[in-house]
N, C-alpha and C. Protein backbone atom coordinates (compact mmCIF):
# COMPACT_ATOMS: atom_id res chain seq x y z
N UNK A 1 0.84 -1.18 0.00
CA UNK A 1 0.00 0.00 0.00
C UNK A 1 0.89 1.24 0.00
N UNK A 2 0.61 1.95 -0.69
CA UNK A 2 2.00 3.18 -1.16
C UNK A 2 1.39 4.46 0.34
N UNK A 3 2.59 4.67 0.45
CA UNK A 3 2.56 5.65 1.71
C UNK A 3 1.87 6.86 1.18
N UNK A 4 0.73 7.91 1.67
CA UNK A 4 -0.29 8.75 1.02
C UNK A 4 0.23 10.35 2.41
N UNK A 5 0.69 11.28 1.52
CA UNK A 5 0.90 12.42 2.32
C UNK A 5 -0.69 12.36 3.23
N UNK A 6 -0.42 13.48 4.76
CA UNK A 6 -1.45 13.55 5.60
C UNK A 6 -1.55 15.15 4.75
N UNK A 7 -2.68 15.89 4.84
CA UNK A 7 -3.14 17.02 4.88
C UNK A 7 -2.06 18.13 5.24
N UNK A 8 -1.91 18.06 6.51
CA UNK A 8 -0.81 18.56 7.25
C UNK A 8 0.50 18.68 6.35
N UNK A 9 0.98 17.47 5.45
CA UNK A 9 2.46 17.22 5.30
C UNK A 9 1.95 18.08 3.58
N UNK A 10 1.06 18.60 2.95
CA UNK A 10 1.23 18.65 1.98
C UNK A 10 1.74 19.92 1.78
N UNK A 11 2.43 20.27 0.24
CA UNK A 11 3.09 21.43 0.00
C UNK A 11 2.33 22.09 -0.38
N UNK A 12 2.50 23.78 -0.21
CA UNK A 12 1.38 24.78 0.06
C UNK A 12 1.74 25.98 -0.94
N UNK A 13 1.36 25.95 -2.15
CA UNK A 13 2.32 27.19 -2.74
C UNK A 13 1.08 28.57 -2.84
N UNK A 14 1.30 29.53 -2.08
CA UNK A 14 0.46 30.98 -2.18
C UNK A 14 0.94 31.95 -2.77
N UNK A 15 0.24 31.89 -3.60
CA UNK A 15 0.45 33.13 -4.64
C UNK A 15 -0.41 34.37 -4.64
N UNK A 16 0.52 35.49 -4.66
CA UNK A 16 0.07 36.78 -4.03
C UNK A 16 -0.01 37.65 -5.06
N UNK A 17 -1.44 38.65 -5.47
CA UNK A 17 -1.34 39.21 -6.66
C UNK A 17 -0.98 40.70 -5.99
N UNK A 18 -1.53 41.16 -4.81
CA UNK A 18 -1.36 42.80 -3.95
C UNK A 18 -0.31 42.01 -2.69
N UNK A 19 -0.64 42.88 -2.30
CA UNK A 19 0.14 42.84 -0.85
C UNK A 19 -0.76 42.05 0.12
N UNK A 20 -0.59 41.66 0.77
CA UNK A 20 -1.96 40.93 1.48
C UNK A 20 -2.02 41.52 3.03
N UNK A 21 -3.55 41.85 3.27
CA UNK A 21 -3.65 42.63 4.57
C UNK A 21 -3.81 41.34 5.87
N UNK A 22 -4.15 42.21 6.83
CA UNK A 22 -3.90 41.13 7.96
C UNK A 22 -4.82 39.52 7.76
N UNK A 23 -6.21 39.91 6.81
CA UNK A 23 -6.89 38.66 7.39
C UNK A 23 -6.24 38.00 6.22
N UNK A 24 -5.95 38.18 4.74
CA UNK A 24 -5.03 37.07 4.26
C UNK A 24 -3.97 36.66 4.70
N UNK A 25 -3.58 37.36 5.98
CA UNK A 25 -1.97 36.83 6.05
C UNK A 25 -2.86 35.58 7.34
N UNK A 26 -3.51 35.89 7.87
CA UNK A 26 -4.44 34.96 9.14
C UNK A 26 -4.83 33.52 7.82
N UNK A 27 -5.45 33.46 7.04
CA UNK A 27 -5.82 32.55 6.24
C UNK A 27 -4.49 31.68 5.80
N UNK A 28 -3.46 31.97 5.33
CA UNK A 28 -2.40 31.57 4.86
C UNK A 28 -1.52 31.20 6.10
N UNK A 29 -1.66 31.50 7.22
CA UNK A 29 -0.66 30.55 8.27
C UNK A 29 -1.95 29.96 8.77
N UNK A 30 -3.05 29.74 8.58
CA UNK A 30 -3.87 28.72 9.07
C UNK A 30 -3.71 27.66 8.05
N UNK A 31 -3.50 28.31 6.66
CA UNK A 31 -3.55 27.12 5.78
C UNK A 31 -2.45 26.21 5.93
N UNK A 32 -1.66 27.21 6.21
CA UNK A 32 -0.39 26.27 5.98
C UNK A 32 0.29 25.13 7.17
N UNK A 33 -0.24 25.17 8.23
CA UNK A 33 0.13 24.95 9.32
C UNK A 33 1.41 24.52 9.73
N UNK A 34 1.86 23.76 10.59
CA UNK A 34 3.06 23.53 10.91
C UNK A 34 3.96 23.50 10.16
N UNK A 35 3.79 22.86 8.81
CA UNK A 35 4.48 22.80 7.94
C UNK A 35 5.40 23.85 7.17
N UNK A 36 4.67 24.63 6.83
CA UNK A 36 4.70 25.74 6.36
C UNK A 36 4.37 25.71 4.76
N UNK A 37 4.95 26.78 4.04
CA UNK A 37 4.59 26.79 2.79
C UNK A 37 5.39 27.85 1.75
N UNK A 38 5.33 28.22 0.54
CA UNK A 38 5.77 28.50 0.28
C UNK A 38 4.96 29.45 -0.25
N UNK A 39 5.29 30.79 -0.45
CA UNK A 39 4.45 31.84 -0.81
C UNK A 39 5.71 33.00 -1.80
N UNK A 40 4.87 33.38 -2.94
CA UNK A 40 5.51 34.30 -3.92
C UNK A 40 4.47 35.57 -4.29
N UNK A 41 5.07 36.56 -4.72
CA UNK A 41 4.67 37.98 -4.87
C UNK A 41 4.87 38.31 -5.91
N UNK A 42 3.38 38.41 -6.89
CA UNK A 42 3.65 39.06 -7.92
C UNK A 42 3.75 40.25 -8.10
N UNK A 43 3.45 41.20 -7.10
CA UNK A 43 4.02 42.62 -6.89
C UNK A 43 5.29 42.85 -6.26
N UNK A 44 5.79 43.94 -6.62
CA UNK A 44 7.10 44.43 -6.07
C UNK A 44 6.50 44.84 -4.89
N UNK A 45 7.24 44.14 -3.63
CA UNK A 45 7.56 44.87 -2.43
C UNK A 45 8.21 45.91 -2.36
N UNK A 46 8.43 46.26 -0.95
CA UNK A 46 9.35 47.69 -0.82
C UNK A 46 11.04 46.98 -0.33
N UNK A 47 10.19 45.85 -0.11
CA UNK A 47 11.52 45.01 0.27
C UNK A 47 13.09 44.25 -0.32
N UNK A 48 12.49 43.87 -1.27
CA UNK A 48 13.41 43.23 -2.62
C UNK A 48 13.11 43.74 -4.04
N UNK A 49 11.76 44.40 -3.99
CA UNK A 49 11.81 44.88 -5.34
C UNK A 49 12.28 43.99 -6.59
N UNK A 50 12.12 42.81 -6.51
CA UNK A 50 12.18 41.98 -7.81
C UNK A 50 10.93 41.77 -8.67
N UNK A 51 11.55 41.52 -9.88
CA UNK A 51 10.66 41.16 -10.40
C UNK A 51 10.83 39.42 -9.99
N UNK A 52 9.15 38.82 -11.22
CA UNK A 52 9.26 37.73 -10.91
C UNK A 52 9.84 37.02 -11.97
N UNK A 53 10.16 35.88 -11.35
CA UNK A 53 10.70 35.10 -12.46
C UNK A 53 9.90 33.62 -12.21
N UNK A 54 9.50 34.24 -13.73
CA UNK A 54 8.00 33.36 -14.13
C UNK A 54 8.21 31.80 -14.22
N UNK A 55 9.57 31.53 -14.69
CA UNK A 55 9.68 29.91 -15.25
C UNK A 55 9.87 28.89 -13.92
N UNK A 56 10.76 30.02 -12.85
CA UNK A 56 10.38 29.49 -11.39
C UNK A 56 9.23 29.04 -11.03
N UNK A 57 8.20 30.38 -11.27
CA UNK A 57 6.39 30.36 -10.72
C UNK A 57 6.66 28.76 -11.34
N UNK A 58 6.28 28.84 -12.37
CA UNK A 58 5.38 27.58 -13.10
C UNK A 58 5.87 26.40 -12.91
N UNK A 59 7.51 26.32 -12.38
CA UNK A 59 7.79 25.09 -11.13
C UNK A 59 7.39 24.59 -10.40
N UNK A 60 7.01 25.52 -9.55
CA UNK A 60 6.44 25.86 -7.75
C UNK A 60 5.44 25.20 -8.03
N UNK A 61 4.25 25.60 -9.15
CA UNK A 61 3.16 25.27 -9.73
C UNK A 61 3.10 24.26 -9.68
N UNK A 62 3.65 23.36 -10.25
CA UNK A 62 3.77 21.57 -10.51
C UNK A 62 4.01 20.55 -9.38
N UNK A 63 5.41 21.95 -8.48
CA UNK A 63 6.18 20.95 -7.20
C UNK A 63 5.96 20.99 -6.19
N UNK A 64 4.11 21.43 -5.77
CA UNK A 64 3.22 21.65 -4.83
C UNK A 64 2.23 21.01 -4.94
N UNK A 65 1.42 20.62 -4.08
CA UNK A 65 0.15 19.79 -3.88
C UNK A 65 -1.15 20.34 -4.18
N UNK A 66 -1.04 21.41 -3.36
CA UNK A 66 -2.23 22.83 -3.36
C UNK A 66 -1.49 24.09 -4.00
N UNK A 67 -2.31 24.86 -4.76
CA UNK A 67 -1.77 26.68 -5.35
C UNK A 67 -3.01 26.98 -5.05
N UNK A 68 -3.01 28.16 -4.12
CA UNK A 68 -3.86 29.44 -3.83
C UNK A 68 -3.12 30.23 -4.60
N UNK A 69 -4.52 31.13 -5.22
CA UNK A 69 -3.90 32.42 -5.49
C UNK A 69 -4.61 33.36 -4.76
N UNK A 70 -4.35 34.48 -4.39
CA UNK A 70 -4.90 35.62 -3.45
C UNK A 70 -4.61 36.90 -4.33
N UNK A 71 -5.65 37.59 -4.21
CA UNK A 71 -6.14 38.67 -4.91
C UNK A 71 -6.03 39.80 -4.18
């Protein structure tokens, strides 16, 4: 019987179209729980100011279980 990820263990990729205010940031560490997850910004922060690099995104895309996107 092949070993089946728990809920908990799965990979979490959140994708961010604005900045996200407090209750998306509350939704996204509930989602993600212990585990954590991995989250990207399609807007420039004030922080790193990158752009994105898209061929990454569409990695993440594939090498995750769940993709939220947030608006």
């Amino acid at each position: 019987m092949p070993l089946s990820l728990s809920k908990d263990m799965e990979k979490v990729l959140h994708i961010l179209k604005t900045e996200p205010d407090e209750t998306v940031e509350q939704f996204i560490e509930a989602i993600s729980g212990d585990v954590g997850a991995t989250v990207v910004n399609l807007y420039r922060d004030n922080i790193s100011d990158a752009a994105v690099n898209w061929a990454r995104l569409v990695d993440d895309i594939f090498d995750h279980d769940k993709v939220i996107c947030w608006w």
